[in-house]
N, C-alpha and C. Protein backbone atom coordinates (compact mmCIF):
# COMPACT_ATOMS: atom_id res chain seq x y z
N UNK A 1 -42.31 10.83 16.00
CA UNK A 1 -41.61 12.09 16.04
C UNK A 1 -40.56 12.15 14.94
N UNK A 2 -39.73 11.02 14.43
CA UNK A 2 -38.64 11.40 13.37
C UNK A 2 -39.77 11.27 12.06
N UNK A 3 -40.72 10.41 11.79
CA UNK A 3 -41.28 10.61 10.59
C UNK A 3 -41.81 12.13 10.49
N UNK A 4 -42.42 13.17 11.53
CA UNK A 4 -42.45 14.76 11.48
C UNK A 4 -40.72 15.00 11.09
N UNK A 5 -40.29 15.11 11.19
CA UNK A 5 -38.96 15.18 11.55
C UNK A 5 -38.45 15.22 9.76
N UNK A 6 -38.29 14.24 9.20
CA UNK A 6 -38.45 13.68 8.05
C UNK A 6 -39.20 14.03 7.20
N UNK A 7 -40.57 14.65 7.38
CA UNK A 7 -41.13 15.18 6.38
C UNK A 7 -41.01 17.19 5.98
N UNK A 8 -40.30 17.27 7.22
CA UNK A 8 -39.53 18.67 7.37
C UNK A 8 -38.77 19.31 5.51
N UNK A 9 -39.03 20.12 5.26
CA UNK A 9 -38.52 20.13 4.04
C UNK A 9 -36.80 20.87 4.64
N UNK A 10 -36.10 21.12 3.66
CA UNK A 10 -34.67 21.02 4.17
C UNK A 10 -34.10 22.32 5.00
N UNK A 11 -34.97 23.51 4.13
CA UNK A 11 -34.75 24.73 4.41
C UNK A 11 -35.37 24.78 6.14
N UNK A 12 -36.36 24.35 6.70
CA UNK A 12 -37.09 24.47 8.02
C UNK A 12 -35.88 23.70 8.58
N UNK A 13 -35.15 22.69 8.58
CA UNK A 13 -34.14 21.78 9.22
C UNK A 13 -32.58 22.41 9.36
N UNK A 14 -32.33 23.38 8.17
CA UNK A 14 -31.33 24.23 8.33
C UNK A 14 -31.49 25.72 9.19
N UNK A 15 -32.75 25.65 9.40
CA UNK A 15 -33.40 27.27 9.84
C UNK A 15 -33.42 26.63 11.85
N UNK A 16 -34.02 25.46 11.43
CA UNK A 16 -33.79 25.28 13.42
C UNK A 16 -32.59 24.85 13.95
N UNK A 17 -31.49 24.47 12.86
CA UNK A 17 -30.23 24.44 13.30
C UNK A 17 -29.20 25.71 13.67
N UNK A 18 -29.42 26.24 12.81
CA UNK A 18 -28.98 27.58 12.78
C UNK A 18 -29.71 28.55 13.75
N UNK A 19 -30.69 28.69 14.29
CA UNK A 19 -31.47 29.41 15.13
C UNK A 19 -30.89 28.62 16.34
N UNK A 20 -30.40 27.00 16.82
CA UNK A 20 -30.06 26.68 17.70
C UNK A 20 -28.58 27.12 17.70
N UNK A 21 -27.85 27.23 16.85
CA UNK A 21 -26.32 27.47 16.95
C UNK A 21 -26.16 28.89 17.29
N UNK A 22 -26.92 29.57 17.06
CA UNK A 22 -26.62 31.49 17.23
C UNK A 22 -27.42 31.48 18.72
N UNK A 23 -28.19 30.48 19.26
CA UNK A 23 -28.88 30.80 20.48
C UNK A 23 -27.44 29.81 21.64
N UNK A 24 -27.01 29.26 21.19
CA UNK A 24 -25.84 28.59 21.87
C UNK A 24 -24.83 29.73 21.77
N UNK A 25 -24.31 30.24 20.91
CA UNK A 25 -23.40 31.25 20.77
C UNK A 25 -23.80 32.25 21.68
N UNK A 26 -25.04 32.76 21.78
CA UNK A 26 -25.30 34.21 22.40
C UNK A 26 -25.35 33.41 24.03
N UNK A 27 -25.74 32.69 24.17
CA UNK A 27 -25.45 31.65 26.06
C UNK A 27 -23.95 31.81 26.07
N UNK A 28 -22.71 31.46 25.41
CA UNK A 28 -21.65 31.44 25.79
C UNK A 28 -21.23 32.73 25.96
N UNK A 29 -21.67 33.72 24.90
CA UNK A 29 -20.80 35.12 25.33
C UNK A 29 -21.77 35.89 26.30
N UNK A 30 -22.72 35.38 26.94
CA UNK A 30 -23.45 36.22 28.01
C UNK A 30 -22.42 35.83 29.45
N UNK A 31 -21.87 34.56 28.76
CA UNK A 31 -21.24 34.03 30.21
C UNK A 31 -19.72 34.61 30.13
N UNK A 32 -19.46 34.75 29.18
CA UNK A 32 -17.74 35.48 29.16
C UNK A 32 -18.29 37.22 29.43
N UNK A 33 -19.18 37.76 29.05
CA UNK A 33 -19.26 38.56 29.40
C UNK A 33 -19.76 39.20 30.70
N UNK A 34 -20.63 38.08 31.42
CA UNK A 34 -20.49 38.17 32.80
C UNK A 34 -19.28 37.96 33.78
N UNK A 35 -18.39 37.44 33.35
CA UNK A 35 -16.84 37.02 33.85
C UNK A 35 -15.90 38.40 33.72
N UNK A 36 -15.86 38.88 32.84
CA UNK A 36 -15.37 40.28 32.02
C UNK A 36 -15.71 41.36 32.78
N UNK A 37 -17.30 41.23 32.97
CA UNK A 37 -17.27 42.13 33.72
C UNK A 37 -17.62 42.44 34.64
N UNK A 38 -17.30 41.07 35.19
CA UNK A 38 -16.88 41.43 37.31
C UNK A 38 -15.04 41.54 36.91
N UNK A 39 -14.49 41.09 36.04
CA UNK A 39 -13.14 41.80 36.44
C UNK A 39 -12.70 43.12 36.45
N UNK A 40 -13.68 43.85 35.30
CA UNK A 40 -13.17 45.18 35.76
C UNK A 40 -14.19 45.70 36.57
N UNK A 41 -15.13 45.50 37.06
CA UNK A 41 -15.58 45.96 38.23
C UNK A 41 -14.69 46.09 39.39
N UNK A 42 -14.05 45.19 39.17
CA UNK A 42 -13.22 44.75 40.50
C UNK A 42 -11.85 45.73 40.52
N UNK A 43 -11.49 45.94 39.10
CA UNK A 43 -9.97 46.84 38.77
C UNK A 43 -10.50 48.33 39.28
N UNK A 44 -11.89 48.92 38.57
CA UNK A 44 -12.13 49.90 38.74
C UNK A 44 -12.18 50.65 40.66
N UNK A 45 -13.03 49.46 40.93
CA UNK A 45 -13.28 49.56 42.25
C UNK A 45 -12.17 49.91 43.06
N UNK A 46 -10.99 49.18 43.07
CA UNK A 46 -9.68 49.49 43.35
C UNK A 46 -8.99 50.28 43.34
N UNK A 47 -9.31 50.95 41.92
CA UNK A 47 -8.62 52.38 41.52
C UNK A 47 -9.41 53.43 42.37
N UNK A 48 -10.43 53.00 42.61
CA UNK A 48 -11.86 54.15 43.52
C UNK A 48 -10.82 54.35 45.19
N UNK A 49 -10.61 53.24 45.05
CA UNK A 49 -10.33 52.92 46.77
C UNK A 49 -8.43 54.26 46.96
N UNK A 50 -8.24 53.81 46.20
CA UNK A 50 -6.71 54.67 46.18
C UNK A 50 -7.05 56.45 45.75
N UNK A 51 -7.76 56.59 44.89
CA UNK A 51 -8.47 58.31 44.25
C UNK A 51 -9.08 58.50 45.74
N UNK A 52 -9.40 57.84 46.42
CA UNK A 52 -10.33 58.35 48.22
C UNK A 52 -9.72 58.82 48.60
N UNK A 53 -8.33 57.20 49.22
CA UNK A 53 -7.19 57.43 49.74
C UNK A 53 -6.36 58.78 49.52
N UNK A 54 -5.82 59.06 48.38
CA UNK A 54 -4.88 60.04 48.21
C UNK A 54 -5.89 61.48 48.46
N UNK A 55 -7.48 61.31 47.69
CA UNK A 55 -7.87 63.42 48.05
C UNK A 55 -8.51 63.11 49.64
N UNK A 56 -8.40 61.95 50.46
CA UNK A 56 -8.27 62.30 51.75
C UNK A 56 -7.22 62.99 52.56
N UNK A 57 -6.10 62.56 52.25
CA UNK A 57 -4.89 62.88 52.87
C UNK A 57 -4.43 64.47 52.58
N UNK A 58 -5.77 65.14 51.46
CA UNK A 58 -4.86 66.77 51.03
C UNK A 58 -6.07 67.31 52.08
């Protein structure tokens, strides 16, 4: 497997590094962006709960 590996010319060895680093990058911000946005789910939701509250009471 490293002699394939090794006979890789340089450009194919920089192309699967780089295809692994932008596929690591796009995993981390799927996960901050799943975090993100249950928080404002959660702010919005809140604000829902009080806009009920108050055009119940007219």
């Amino acid at each position: 497997m490293r002699k394939w590996f090794n006979n890789l010319k340089i450009s194919a060895k920089n192309a699967g590094f780089l295809a692994g680093a932008i596929g690591a990058a796009g995993i981390m911000s799927m996960t901050h962006m799943g975090s993100t946005y249950s928080f404002a789910y959660t702010n919005s939701v809140n604000g829902l709960k009080n806009m009920e509250r108050i055009s119940t009471s007219f």
